[in-house]
N, C-alpha and C. Protein backbone atom coordinates (compact mmCIF):
# COMPACT_ATOMS: atom_id res chain seq x y z
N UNK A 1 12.13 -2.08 -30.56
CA UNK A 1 11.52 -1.28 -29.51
C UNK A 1 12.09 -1.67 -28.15
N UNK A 2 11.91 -0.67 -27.24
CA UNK A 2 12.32 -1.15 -25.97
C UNK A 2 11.22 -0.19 -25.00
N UNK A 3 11.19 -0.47 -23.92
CA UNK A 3 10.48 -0.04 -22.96
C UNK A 3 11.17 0.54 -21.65
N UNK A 4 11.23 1.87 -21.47
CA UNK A 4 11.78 2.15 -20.19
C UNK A 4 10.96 2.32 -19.15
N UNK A 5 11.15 1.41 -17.88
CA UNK A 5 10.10 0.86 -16.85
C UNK A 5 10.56 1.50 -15.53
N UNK A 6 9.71 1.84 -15.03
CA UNK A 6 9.57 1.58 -13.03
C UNK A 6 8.44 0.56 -12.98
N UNK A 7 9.30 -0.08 -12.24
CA UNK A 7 8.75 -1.37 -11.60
C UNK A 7 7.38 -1.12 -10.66
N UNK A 8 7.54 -0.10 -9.98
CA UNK A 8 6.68 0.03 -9.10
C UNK A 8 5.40 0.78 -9.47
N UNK A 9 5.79 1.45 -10.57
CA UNK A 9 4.60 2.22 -10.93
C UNK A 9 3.29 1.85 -11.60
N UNK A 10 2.31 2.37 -11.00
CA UNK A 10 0.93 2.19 -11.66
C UNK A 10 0.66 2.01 -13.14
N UNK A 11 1.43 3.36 -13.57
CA UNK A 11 1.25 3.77 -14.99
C UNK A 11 2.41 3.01 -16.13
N UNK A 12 3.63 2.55 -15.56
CA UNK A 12 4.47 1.77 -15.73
C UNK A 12 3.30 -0.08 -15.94
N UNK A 13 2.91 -0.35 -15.07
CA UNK A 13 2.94 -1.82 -14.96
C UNK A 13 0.86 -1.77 -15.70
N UNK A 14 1.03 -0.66 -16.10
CA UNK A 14 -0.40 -0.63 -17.13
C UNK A 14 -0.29 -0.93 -18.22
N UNK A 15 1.18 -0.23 -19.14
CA UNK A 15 1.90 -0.41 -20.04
C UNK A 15 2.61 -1.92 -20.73
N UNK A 16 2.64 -2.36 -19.39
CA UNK A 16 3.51 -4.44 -19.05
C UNK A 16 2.61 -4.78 -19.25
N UNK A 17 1.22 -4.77 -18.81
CA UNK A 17 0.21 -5.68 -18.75
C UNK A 17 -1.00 -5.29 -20.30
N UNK A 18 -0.98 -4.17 -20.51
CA UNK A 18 -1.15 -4.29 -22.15
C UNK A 18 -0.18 -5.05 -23.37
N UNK A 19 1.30 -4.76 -22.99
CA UNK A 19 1.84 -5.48 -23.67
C UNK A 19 1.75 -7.13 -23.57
N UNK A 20 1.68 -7.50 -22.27
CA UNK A 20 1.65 -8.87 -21.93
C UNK A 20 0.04 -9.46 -22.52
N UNK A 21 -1.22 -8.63 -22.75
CA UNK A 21 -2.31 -8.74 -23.23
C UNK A 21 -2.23 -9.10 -24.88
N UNK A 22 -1.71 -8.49 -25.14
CA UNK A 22 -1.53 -8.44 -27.00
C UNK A 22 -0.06 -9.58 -27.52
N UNK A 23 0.24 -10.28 -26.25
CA UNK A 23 1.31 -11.24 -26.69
C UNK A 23 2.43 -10.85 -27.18
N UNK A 24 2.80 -9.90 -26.93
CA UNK A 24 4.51 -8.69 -27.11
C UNK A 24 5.39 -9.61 -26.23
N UNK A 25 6.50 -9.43 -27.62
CA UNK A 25 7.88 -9.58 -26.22
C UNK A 25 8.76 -8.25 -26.56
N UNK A 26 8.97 -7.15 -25.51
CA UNK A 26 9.38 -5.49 -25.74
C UNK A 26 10.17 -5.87 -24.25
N UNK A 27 11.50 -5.84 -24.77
CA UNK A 27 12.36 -5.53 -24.11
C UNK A 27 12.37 -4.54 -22.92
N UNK A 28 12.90 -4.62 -21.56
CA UNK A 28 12.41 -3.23 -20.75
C UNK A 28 13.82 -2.69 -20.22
N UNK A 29 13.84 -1.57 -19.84
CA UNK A 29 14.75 -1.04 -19.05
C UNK A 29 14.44 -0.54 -18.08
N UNK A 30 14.86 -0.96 -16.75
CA UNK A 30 14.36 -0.56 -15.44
C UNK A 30 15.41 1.02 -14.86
N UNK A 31 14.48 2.08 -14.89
CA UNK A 31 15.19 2.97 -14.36
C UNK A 31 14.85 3.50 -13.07
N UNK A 32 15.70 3.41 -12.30
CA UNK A 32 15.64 3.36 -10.79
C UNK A 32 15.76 5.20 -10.46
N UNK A 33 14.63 5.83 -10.31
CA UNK A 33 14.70 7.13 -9.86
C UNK A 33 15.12 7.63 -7.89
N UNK A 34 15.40 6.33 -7.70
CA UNK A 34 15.99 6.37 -6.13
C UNK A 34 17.79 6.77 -6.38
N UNK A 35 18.30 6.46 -7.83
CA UNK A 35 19.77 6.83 -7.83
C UNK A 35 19.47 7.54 -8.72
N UNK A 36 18.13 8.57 -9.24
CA UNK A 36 18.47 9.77 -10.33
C UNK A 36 18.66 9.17 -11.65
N UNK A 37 18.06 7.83 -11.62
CA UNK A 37 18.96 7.72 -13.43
C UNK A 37 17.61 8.16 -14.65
N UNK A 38 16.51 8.69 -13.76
CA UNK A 38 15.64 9.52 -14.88
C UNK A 38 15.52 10.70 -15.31
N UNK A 39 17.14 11.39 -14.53
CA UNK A 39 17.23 12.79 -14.13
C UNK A 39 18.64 12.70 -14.95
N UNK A 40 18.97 11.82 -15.56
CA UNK A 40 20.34 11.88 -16.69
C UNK A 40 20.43 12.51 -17.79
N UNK A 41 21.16 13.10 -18.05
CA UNK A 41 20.78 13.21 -19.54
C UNK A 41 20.36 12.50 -20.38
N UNK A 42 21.43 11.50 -20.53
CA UNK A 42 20.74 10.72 -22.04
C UNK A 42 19.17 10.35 -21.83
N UNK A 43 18.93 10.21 -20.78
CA UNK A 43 17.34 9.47 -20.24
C UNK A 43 16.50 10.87 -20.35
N UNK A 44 16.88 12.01 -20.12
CA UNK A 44 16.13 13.55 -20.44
C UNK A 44 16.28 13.99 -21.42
N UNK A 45 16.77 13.01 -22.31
CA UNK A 45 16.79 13.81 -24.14
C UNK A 45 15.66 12.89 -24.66
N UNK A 46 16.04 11.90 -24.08
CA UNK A 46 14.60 11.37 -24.38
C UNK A 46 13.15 11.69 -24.29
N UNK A 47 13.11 11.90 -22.57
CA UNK A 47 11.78 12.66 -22.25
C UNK A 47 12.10 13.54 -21.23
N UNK A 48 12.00 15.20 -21.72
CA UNK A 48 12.29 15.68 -20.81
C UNK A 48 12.10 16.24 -19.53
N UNK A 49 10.50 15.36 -19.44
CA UNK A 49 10.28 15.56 -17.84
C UNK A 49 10.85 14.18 -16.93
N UNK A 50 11.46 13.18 -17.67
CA UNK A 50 12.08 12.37 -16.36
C UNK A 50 10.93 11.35 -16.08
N UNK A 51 9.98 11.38 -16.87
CA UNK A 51 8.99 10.32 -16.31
C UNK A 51 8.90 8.68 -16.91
N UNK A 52 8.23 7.78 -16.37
CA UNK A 52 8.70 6.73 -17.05
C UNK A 52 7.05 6.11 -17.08
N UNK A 53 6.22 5.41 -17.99
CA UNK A 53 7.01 4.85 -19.75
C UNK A 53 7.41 5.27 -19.85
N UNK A 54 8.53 5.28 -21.05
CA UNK A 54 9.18 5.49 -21.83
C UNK A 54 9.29 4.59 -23.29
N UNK A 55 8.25 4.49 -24.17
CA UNK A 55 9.00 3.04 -25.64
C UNK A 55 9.78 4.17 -26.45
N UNK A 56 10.72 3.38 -26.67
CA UNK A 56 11.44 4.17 -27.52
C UNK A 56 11.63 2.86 -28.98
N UNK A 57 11.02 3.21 -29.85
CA UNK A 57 11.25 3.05 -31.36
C UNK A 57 12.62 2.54 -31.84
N UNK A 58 13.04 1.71 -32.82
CA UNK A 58 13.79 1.34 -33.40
C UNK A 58 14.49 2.50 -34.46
N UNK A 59 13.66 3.82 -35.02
CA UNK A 59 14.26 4.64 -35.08
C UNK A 59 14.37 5.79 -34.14
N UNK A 60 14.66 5.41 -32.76
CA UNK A 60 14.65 6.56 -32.26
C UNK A 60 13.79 7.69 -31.46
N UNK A 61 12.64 7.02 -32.04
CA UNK A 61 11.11 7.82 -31.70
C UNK A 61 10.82 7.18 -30.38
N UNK A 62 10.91 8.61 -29.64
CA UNK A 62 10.50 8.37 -28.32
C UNK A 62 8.97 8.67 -27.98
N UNK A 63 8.02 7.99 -27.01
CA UNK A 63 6.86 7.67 -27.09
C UNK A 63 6.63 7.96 -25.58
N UNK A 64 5.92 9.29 -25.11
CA UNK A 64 5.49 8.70 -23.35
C UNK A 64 4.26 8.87 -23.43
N UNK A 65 3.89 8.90 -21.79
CA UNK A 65 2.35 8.87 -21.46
C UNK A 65 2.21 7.21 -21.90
N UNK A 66 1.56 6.57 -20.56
CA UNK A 66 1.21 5.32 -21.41
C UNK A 66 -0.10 5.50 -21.92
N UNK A 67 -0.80 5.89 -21.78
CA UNK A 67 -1.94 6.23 -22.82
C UNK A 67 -1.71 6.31 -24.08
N UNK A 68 -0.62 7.03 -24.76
CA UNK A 68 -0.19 6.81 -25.69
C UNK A 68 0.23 5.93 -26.31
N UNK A 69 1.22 5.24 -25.09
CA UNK A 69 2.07 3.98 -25.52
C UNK A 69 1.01 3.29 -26.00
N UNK A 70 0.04 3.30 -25.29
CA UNK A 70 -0.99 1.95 -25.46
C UNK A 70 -1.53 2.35 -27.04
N UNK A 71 -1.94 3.15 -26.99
CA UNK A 71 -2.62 3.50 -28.57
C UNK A 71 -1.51 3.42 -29.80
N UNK A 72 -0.85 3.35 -29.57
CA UNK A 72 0.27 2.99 -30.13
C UNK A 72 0.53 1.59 -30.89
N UNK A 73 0.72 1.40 -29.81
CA UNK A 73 0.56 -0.85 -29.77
C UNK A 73 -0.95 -1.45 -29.91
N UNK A 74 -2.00 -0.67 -29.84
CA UNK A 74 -2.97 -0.76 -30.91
C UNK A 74 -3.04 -1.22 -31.77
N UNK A 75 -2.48 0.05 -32.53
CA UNK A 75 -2.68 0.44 -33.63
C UNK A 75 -1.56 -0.51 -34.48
N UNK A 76 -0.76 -0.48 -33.77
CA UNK A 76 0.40 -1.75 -34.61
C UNK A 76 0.09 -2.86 -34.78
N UNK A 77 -0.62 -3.76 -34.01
CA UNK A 77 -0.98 -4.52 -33.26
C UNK A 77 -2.33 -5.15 -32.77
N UNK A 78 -3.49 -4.60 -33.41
CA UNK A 78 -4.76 -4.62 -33.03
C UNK A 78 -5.44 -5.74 -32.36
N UNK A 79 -4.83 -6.49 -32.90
CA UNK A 79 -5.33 -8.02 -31.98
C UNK A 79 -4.31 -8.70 -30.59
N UNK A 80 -5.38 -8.78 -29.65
CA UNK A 80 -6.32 -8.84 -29.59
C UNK A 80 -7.33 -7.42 -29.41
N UNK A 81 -8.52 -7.06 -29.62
CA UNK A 81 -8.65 -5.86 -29.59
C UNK A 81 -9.09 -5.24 -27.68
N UNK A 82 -8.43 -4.21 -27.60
CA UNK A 82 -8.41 -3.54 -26.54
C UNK A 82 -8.86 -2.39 -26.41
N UNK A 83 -9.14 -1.30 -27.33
CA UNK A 83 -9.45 -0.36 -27.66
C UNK A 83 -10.74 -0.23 -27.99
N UNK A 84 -11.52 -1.10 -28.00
CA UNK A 84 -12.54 -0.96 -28.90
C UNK A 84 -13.01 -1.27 -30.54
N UNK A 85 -14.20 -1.89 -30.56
CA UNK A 85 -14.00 -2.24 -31.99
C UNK A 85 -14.75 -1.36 -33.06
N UNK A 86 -15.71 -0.51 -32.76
CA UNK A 86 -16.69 0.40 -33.61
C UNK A 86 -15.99 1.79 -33.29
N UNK A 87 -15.98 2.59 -34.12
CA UNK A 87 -16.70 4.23 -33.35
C UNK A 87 -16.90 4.53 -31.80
N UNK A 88 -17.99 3.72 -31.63
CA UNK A 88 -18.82 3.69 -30.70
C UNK A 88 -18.22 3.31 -29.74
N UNK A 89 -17.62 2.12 -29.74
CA UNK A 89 -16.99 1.28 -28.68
C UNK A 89 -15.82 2.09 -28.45
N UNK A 90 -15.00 2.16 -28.96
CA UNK A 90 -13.79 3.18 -29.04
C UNK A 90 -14.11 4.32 -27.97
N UNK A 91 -15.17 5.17 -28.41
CA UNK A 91 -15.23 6.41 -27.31
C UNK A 91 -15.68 5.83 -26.36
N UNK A 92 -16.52 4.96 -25.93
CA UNK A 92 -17.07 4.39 -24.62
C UNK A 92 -15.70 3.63 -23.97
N UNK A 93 -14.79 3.17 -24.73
CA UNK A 93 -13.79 2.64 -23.88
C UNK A 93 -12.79 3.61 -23.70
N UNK A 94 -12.55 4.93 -24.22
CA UNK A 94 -12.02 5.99 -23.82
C UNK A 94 -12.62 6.82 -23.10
N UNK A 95 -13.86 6.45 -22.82
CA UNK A 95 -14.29 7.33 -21.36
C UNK A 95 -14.26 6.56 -20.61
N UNK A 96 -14.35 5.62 -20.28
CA UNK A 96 -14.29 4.54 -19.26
C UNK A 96 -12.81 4.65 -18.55
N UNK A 97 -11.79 4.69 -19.62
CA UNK A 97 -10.60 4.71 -19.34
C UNK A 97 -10.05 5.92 -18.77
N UNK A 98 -10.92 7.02 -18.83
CA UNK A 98 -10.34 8.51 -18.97
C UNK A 98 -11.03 8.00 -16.95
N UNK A 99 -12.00 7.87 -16.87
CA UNK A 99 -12.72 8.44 -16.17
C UNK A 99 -11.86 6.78 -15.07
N UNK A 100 -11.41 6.10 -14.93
CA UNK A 100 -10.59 5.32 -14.44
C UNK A 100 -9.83 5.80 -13.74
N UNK A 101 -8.91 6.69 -14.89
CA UNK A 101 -7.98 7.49 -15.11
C UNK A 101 -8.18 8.81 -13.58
N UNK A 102 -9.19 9.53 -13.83
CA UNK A 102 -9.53 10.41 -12.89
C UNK A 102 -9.70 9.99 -12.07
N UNK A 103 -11.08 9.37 -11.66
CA UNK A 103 -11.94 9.13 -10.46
C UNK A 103 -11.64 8.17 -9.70
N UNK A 104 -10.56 6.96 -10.27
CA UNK A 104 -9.74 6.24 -9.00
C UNK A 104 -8.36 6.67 -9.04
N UNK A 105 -7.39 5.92 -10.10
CA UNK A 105 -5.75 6.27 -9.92
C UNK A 105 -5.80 7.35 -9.44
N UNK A 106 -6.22 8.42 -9.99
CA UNK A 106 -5.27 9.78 -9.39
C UNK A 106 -6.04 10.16 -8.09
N UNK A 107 -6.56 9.94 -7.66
CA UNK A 107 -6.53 9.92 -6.35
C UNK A 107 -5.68 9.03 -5.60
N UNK A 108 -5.60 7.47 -5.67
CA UNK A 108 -4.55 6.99 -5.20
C UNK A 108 -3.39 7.42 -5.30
N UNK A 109 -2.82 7.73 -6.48
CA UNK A 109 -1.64 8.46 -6.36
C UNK A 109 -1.54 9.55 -5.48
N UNK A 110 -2.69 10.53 -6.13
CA UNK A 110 -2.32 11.72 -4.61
C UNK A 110 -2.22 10.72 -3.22
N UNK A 111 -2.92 9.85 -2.82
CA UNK A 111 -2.61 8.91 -1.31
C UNK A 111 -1.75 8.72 -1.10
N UNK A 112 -0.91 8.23 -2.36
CA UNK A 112 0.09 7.41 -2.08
C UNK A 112 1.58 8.38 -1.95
N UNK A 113 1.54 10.03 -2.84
CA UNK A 113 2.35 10.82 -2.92
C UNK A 113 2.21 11.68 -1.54
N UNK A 114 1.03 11.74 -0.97
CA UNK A 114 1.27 13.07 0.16
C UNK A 114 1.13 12.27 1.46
N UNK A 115 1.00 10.62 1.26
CA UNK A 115 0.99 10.30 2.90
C UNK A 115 2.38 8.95 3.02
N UNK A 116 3.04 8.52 2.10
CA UNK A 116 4.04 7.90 2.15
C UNK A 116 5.44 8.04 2.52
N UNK A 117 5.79 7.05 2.85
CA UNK A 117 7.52 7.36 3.63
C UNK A 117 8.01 7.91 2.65
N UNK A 118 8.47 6.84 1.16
CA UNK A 118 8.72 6.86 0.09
C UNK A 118 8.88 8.56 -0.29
N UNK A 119 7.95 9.17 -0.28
CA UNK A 119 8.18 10.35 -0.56
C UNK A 119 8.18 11.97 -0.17
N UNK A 120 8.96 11.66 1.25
CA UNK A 120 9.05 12.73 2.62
C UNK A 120 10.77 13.02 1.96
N UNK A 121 10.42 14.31 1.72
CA UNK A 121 11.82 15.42 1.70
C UNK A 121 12.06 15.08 0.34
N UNK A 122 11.29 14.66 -0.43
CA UNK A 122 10.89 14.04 -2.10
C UNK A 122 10.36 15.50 -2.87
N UNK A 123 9.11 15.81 -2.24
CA UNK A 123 8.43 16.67 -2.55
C UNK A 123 7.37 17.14 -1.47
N UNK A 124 7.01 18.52 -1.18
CA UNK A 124 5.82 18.85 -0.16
C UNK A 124 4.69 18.07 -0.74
N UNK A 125 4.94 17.40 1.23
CA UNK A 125 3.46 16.70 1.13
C UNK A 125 2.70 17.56 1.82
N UNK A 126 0.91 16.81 1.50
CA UNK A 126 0.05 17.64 2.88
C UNK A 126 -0.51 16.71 2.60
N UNK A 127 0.02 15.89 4.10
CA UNK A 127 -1.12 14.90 4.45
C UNK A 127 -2.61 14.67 4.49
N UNK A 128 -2.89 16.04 4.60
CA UNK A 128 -4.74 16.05 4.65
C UNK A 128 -5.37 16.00 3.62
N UNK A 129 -4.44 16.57 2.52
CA UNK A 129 -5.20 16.35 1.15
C UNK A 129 -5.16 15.01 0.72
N UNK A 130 -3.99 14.13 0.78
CA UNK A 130 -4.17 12.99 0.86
C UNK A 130 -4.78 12.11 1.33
N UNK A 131 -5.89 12.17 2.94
CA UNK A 131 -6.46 11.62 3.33
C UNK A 131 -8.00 12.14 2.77
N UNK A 132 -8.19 13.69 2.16
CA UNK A 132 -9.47 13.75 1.61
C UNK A 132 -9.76 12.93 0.00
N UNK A 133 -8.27 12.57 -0.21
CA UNK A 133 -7.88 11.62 -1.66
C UNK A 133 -8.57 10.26 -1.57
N UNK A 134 -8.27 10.00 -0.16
CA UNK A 134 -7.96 8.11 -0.18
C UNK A 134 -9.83 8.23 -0.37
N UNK A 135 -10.73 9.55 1.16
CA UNK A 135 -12.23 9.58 0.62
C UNK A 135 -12.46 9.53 -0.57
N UNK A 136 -12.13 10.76 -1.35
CA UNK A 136 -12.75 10.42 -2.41
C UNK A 136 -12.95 9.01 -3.43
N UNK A 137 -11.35 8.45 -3.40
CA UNK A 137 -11.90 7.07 -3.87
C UNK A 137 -12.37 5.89 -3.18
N UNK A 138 -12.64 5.85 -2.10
CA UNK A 138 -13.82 5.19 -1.41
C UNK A 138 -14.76 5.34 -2.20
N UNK A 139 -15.69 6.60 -1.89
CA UNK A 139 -16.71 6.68 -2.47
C UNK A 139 -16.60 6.79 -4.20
N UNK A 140 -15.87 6.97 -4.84
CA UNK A 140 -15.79 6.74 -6.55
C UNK A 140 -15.88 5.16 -6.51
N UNK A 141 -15.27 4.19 -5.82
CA UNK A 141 -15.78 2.94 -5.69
C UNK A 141 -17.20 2.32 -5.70
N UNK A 142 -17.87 3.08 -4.53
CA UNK A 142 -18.86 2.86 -4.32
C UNK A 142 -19.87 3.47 -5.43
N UNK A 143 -19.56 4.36 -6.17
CA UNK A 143 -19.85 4.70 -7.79
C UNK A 143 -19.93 3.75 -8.67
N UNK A 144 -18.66 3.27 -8.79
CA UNK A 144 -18.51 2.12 -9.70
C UNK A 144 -19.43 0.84 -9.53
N UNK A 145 -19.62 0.56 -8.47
CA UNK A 145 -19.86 -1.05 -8.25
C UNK A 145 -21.23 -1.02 -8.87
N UNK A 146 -21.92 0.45 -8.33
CA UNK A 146 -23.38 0.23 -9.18
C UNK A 146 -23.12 0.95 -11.01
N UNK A 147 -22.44 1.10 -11.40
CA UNK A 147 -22.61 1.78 -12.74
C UNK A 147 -21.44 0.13 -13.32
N UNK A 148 -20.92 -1.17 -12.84
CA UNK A 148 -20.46 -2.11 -13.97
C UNK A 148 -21.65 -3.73 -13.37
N UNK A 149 -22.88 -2.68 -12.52
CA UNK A 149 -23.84 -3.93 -12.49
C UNK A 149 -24.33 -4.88 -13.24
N UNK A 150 -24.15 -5.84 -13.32
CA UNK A 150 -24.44 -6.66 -14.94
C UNK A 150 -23.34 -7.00 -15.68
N UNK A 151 -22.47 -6.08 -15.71
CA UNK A 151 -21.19 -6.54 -16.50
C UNK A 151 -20.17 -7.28 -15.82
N UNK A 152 -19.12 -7.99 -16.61
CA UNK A 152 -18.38 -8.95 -16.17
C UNK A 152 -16.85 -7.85 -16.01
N UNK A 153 -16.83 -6.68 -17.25
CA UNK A 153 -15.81 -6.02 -16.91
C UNK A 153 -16.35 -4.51 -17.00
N UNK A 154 -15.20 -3.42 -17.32
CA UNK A 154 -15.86 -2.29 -16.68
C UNK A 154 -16.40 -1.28 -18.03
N UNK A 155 -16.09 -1.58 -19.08
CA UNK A 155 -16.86 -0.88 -20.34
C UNK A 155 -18.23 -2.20 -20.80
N UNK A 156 -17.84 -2.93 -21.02
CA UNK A 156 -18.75 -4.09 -21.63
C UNK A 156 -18.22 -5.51 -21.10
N UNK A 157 -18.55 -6.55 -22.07
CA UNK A 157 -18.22 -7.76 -21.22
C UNK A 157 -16.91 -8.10 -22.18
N UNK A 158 -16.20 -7.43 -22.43
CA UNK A 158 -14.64 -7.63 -23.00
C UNK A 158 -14.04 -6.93 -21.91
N UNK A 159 -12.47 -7.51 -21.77
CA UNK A 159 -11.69 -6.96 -21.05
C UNK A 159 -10.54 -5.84 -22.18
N UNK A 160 -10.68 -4.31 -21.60
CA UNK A 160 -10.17 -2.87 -22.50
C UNK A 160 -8.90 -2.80 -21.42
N UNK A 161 -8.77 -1.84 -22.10
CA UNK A 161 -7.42 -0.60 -21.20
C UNK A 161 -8.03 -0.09 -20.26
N UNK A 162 -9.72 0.19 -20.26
CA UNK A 162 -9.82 0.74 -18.86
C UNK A 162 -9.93 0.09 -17.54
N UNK A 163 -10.01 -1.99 -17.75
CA UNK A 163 -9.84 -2.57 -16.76
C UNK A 163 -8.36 -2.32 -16.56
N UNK A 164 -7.55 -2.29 -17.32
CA UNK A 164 -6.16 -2.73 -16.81
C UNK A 164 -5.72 -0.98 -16.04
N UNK A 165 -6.27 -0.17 -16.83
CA UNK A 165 -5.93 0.93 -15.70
C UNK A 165 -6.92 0.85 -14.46
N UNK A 166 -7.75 0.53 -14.03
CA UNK A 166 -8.45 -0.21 -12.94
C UNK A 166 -7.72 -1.08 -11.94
N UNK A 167 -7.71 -1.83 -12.45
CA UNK A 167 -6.93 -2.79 -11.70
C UNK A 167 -5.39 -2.77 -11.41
N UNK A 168 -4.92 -1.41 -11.72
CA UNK A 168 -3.18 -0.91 -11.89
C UNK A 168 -3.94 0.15 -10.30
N UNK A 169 -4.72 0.43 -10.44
CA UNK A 169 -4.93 1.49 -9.72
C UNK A 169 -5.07 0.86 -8.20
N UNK A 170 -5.58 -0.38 -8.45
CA UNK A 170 -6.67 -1.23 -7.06
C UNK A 170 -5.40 -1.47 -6.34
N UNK A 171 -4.04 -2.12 -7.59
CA UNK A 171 -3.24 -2.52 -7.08
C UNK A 171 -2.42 -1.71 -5.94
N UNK A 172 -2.43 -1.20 -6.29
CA UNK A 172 -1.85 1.26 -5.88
C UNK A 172 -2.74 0.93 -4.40
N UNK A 173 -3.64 0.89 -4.36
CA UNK A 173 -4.78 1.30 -3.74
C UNK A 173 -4.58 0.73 -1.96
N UNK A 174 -3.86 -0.94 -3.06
CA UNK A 174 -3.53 -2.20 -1.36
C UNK A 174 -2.16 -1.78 -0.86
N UNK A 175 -1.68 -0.88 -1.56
CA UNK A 175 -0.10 -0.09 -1.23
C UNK A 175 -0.08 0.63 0.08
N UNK A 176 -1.38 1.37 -0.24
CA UNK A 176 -1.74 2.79 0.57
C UNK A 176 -2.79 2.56 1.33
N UNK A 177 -3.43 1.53 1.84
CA UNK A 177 -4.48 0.76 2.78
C UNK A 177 -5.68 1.23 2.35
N UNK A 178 -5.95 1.22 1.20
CA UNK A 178 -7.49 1.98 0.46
C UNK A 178 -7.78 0.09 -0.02
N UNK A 179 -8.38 -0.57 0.33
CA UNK A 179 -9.26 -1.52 -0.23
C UNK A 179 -10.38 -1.71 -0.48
N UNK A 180 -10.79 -2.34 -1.08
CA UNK A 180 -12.26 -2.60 -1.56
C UNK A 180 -13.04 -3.12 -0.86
N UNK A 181 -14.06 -2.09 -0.02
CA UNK A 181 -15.11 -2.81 1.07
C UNK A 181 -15.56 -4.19 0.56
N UNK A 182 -15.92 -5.10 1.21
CA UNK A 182 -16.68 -6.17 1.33
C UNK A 182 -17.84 -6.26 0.32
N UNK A 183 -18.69 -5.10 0.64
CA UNK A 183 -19.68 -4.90 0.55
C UNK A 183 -20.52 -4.49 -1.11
N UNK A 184 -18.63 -4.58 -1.43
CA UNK A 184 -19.03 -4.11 -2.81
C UNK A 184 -18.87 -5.27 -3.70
N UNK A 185 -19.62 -6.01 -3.55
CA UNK A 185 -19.83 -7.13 -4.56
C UNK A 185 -19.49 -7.40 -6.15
N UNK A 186 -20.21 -6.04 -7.02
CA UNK A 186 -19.65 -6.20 -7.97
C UNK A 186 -18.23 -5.33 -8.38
N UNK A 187 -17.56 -4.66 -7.71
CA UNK A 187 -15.81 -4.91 -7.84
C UNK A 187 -15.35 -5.33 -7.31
N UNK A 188 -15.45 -5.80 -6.08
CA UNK A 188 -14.67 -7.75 -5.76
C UNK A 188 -14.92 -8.59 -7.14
N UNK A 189 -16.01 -8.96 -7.51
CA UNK A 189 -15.94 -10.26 -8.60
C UNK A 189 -15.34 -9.69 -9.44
N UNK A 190 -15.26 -8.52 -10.05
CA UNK A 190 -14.54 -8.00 -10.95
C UNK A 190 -13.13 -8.01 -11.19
N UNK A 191 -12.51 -7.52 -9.77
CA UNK A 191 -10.99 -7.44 -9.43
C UNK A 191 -10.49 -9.08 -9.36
N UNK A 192 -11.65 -9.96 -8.50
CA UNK A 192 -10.84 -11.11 -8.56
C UNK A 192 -11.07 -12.04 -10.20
N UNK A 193 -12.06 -11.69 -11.76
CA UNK A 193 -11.92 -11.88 -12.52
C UNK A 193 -10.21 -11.57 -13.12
N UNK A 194 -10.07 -9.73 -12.79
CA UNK A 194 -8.88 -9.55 -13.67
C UNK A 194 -7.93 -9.96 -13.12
N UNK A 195 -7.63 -10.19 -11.59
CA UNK A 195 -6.53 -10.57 -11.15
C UNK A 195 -6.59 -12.48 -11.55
N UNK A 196 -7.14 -12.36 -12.09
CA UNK A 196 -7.01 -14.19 -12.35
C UNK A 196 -6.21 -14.28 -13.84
N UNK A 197 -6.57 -13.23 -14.74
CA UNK A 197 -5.90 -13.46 -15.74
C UNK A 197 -4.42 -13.45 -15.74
N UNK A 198 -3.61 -14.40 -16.91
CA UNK A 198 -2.23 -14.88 -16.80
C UNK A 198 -1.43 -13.42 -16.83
N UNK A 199 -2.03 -11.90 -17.30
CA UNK A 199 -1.67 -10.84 -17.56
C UNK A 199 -1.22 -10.11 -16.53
N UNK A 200 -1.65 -10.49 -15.23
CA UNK A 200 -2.19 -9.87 -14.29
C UNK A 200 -0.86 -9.23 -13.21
N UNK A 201 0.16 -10.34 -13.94
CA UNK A 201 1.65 -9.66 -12.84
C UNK A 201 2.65 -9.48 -13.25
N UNK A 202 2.40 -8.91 -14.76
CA UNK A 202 3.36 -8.48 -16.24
C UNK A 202 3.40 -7.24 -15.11
């Protein structure tokens, strides 16, 4: 297997830090979309929207979306468990993750896509939607802190895929000057739990 990486990306370094969770050593390939090399062919027969993850299989089988990737390396791989261990647990850590997924990253991303240098004459920005972005996850924060009260992480007191897309996102978040008020007690202890783990800068 191998892994085709951006370094910088959210959804990229969600993928590193699951693998680095489950004790993988997966080779990576860093493709630098500042010189087009995700806009190549051989790299667009692979996936043909140009996006990166990328695992590509020992036969060949190309794999994106890290959501996928991750269920993937699961399933190969189950220990340690990340996914969930019942039925039960499983869908609660796939809504947790989904709703991660929504209600913080992609708003940071929109922040980080319509108000950054990085990506002027890239693609139309509109700054304002981006600044009604960075609001909304303010307040989806301030959501969170009371709905993981009691808990040590953000489905139960195991650490899932939906902390590590959490904390991929927070990371996003100190990019684009969106931080975590003070005030929010329980995702400070939270963020500084996951950022303590050895996983934490795969």
């Amino acid at each position: 297997m191998k892994l085709y990486d951006l370094p910088a990306s959210p959804n990229a370094r969600r993928v590193r830090i699951f693998i680095a969770e489950k004790g993988l050593e997966i080779p990576t390939i860093a493709v630098d979309m500042t010189k087009g090399e995700n806009k190549r062919p051989d790299y667009l027969e692979k996936n043909p929207l140009g996006k990166m993850p990328l695992l590509e299989l020992d036969d060949g089988t190309c794999i994106a979306e890290s959501g996928a990737i991750c269920r993937y390396l699961e399933e190969i791989h189950p220990e340690p468990i990340l996914m969930g261990r019942t039925p039960v647990e499983r869908a609660q850590v796939e809504m947790w993750n989904r709703r991660m997924e929504l209600e913080i990253l992609l708003p940071l991303i929109n922040v980080f896509s319509h108000t950054h240098e990085m990506w002027k004459g890239v693609h139309t920005q509109v700054a304002e939607w981006g600044e009604i972005c960075r609001e909304t996850a303010l307040a989806r924060l301030v959501w969170l802190d009371t709905e993981i009260s009691g808990r040590d992480f953000i489905v139960n007191d195991d650490y899932t895929v939906a902390d590590i897309t959490a904390q991929c996102a927070l990371v996003l978040g100190k990019a684009v000057g969106v931080r975590v008020p003070q005030e929010l007690g329980n995702v400070n202890a939270w963020f500084a739990r996951v950022a303590a783990r050895p996983t934490a800068r795969a």
